[in-house]
C-alpha atoms as a PDB file:
ATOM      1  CA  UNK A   1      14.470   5.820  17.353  1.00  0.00           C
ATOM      2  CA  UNK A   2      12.961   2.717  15.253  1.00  0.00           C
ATOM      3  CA  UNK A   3      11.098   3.027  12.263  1.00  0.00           C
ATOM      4  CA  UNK A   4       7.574   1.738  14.233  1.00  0.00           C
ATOM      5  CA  UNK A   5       8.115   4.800  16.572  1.00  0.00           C
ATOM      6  CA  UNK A   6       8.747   7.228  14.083  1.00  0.00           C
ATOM      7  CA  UNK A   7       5.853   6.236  12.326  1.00  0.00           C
ATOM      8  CA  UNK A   8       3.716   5.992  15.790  1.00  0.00           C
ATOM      9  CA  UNK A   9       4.432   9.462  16.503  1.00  0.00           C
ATOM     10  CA  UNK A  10       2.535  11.455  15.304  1.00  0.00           C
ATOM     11  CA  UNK A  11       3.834  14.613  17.135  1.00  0.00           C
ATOM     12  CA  UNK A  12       6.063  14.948  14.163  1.00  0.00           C
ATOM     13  CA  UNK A  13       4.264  14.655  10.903  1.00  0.00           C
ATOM     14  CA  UNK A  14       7.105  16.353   9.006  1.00  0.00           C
ATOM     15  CA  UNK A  15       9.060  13.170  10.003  1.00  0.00           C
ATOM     16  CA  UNK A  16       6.562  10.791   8.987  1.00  0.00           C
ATOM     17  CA  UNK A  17       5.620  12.388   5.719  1.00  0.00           C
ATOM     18  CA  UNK A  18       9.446  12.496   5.005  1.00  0.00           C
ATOM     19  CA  UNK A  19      10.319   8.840   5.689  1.00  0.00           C
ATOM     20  CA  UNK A  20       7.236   7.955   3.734  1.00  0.00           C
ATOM     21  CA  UNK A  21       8.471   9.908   0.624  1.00  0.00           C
ATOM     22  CA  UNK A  22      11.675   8.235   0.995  1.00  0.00           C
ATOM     23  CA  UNK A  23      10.403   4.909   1.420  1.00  0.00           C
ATOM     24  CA  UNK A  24       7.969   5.084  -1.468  1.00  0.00           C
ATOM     25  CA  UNK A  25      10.662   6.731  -3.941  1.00  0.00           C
ATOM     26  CA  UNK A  26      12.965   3.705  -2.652  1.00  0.00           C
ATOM     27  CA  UNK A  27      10.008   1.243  -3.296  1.00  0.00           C
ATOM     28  CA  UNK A  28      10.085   2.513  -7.115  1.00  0.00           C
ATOM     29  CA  UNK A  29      13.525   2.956  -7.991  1.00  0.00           C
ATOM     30  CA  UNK A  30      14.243  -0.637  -6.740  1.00  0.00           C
ATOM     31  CA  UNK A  31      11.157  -1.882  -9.129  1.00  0.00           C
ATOM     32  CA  UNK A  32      12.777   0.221 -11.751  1.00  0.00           C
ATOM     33  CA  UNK A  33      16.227  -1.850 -11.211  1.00  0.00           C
ATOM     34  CA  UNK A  34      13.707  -5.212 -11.297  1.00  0.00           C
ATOM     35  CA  UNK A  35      12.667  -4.682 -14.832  1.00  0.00           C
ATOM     36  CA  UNK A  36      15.771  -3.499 -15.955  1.00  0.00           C
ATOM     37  CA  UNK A  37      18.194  -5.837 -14.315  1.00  0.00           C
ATOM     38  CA  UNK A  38      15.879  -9.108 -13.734  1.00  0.00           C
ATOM     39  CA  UNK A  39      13.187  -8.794 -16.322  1.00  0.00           C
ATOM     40  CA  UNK A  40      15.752  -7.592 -19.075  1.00  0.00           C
ATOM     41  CA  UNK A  41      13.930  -4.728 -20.027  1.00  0.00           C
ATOM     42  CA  UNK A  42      16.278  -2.196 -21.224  1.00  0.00           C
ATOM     43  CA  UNK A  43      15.281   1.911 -20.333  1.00  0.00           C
ATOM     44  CA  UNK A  44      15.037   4.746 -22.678  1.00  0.00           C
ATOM     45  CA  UNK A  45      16.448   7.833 -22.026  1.00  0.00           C
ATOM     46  CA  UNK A  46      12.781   9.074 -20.916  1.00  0.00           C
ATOM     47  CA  UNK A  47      12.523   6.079 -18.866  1.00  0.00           C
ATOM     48  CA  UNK A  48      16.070   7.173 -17.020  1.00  0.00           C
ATOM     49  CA  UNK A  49      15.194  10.959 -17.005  1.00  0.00           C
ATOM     50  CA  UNK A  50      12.162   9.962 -14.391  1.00  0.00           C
ATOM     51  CA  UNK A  51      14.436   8.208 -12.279  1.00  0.00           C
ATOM     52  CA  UNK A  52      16.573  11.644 -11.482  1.00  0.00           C
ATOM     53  CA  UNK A  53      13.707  12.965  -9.476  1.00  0.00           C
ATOM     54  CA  UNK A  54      13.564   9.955  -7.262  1.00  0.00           C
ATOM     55  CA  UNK A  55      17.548  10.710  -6.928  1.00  0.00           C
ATOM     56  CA  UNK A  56      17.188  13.757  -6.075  1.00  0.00           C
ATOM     57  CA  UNK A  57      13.984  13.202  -3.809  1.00  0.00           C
ATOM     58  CA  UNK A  58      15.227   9.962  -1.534  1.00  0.00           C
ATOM     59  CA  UNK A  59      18.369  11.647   0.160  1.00  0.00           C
ATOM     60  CA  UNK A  60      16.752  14.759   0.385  1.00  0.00           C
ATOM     61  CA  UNK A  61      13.584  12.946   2.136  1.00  0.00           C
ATOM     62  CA  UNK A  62      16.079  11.241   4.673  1.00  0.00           C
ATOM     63  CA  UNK A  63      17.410  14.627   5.585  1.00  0.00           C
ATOM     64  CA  UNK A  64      14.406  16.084   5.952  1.00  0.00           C
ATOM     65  CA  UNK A  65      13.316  13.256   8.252  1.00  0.00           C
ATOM     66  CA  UNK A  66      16.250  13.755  10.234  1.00  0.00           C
ATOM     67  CA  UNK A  67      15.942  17.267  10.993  1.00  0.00           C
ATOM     68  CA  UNK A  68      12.340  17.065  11.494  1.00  0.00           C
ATOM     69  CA  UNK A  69      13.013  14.160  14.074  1.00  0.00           C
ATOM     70  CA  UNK A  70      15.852  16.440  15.596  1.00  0.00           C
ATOM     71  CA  UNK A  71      13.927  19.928  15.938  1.00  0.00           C
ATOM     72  CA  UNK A  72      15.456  21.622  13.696  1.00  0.00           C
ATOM     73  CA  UNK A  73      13.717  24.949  12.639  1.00  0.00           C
ATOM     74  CA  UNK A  74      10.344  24.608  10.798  1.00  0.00           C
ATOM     75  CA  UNK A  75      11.063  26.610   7.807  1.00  0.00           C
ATOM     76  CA  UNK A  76      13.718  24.269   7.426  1.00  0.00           C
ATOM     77  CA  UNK A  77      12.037  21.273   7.699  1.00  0.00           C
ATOM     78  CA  UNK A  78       8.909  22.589   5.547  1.00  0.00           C
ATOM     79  CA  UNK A  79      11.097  24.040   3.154  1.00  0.00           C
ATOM     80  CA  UNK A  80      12.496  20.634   2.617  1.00  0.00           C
ATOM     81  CA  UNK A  81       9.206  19.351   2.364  1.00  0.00           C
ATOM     82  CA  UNK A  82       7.966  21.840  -0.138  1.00  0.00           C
ATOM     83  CA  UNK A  83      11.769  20.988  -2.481  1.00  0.00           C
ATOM     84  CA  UNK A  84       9.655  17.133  -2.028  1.00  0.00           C
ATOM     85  CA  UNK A  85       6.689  18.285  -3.527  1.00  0.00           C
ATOM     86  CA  UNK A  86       8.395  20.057  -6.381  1.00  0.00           C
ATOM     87  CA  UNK A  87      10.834  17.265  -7.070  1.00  0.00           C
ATOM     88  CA  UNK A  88       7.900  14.677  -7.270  1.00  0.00           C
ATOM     89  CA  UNK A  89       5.831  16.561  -9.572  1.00  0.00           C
ATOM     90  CA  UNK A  90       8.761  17.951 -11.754  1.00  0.00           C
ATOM     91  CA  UNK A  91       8.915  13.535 -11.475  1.00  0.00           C
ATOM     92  CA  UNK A  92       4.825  13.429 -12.805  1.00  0.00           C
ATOM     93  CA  UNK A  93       5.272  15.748 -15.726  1.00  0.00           C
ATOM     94  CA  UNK A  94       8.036  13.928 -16.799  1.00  0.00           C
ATOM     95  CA  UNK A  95       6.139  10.411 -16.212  1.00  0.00           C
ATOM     96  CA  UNK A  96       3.281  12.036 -18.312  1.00  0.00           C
ATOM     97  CA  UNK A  97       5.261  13.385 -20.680  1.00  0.00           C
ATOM     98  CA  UNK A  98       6.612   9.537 -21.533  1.00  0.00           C
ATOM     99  CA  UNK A  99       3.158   8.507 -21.212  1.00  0.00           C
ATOM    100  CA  UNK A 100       1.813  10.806 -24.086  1.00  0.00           C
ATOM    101  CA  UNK A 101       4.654   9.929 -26.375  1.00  0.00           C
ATOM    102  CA  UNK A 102       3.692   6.374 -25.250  1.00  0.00           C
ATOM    103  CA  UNK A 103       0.016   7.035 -26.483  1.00  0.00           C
ATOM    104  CA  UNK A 104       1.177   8.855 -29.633  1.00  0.00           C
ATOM    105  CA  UNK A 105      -0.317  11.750 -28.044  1.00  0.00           C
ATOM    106  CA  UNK A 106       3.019  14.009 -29.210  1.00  0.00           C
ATOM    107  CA  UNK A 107       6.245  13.033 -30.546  1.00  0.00           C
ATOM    108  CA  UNK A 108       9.217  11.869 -28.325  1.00  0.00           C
ATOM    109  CA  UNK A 109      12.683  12.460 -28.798  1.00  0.00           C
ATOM    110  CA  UNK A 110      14.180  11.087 -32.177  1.00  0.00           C
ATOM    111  CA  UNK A 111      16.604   9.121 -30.503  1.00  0.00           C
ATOM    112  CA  UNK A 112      15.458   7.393 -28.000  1.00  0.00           C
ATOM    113  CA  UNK A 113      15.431   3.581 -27.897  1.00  0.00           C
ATOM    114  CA  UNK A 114      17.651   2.379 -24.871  1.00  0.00           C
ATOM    115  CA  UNK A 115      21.443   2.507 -24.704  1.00  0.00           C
ATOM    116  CA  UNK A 116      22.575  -0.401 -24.655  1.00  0.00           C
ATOM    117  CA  UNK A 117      25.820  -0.366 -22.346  1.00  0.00           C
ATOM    118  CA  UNK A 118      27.440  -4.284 -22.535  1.00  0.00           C
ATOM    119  CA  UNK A 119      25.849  -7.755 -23.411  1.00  0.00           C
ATOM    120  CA  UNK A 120      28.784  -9.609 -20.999  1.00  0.00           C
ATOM    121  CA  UNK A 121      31.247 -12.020 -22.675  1.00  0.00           C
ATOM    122  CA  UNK A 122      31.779 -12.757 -26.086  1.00  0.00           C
ATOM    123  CA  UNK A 123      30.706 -16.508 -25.167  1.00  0.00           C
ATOM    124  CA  UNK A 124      26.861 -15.420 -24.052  1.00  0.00           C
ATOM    125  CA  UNK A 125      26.306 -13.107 -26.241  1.00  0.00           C
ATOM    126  CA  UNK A 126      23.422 -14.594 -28.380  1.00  0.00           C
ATOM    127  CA  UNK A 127      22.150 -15.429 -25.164  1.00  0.00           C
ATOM    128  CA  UNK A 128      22.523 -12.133 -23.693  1.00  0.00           C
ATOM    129  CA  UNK A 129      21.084 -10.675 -26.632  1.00  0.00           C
ATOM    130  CA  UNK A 130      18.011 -12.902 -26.780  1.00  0.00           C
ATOM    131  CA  UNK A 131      17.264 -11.934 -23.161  1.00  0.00           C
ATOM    132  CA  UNK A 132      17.154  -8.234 -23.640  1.00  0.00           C
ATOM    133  CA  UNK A 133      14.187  -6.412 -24.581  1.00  0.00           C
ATOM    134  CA  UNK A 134      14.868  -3.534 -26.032  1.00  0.00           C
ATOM    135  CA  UNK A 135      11.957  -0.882 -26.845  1.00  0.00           C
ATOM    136  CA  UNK A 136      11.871   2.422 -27.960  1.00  0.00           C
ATOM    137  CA  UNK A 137      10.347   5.609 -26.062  1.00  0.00           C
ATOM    138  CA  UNK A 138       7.143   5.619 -27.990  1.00  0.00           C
ATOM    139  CA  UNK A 139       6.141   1.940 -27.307  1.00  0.00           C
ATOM    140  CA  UNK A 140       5.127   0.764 -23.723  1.00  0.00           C
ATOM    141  CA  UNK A 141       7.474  -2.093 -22.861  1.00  0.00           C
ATOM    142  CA  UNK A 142       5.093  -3.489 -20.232  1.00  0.00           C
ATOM    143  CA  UNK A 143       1.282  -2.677 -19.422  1.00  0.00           C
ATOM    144  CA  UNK A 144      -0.347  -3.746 -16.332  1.00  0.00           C
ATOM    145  CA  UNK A 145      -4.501  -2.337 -16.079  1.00  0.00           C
ATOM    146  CA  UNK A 146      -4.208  -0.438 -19.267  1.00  0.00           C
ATOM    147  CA  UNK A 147      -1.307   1.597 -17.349  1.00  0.00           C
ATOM    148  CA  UNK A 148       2.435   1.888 -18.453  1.00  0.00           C
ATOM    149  CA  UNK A 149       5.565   2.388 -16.159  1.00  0.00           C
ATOM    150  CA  UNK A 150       5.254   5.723 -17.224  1.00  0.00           C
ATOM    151  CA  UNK A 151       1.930   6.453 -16.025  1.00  0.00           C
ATOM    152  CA  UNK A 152       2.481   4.406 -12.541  1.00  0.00           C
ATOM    153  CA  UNK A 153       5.355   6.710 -12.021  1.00  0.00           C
ATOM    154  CA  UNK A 154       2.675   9.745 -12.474  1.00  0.00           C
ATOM    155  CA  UNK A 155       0.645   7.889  -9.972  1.00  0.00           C
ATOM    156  CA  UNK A 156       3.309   7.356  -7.576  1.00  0.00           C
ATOM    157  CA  UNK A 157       4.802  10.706  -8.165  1.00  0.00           C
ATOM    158  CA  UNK A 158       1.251  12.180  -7.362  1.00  0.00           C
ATOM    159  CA  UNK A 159       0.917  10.120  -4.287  1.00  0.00           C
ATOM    160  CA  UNK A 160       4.207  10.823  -2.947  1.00  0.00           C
ATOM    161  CA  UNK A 161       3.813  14.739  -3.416  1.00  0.00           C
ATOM    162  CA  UNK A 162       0.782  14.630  -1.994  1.00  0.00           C
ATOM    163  CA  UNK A 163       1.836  12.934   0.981  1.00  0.00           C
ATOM    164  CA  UNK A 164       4.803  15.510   1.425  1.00  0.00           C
ATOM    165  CA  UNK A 165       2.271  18.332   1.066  1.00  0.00           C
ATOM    166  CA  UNK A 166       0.426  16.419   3.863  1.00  0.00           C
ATOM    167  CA  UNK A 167       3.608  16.867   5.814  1.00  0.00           C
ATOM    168  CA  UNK A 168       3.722  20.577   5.495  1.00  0.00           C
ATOM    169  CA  UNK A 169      -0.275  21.231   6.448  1.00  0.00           C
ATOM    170  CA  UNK A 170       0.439  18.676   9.236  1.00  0.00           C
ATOM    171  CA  UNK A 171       3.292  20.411  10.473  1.00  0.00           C
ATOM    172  CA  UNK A 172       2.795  22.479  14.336  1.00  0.00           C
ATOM    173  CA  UNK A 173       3.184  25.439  13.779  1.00  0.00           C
END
């Protein structure tokens, strides 16, 4: 079954909702890796704690697709679901939680700033240096409307968990 027919049918919403979550929480981890591994901008540990629920969420959202698309029984499938929701808002709290310590709202942990794991060969390494950005927890290391990483991953943790909750209320009964 293609993508474009999964999506067209709408006789299994559970499926839909599913590959959507998946594809979104694909979407973000792989403009995660952009900043870190194009742009240079080296994550905090908060910054790599909101990527676990995305982890968690993707291959758990294929599976759910798949036994949605393969009739397996509902409570299954919406219990899936439901494990969706929670992982993508347990993914918002944490996104807020950077976002406050962001916003000096409360204090973040004392030692976060970015591990920094290798800079390549001795040769580059000015260079290498020069390229990385390295910022701590409490400062935003790119803005884009006012909004932070850490707030867009609320937003997209929001959306996603909504559109798994969709899932379950569009699920036949």
């Amino acid at each position: 079954m293609s993508t474009t027919s999964i999506i067209a049918n709408r006789a299994q919403p559970a499926a839909v909702a599913a590959f959507l979550v998946a594809a979104g929480g694909a979407a973000t981890i792989l403009g995660a890796y952009y900043f870190q591994y194009v742009l240079h901008y080296v994550p905090c540990e908060l910054c790599l704690q909101q990527r676990i629920p995305y982890y968690v969420g993707i291959p758990l959202a294929i599976a759910v697709a798949l036994a949605a698309l393969f009739n397996a029984p509902r409570p299954l499938v919406i219990g899936g679901l439901a494990l969706l929701v929670i992982a993508m808002l347990i993914g918002a709290g944490l996104g807020a939680y950077h976002a406050g310590v962001e916003w000096h709202l409360w204090e973040g942990p004392r030692d976060c700033g970015g591990a920094i794991t290798s800079f390549g060969n001795a040769g580059s390494l000015l260079e290498e240096m020069n390229k990385t950005r390295l910022v701590p927890c409490n400062v935003a290391a790119w803005r884009f409307l006012g909004i932070s990483l850490a707030g867009y991953n609320v937003l997209i943790s929001l959306a996603l968990a909504a559109v798994a909750l969709w899932g379950i209320k569009a699920q036949k009964h």
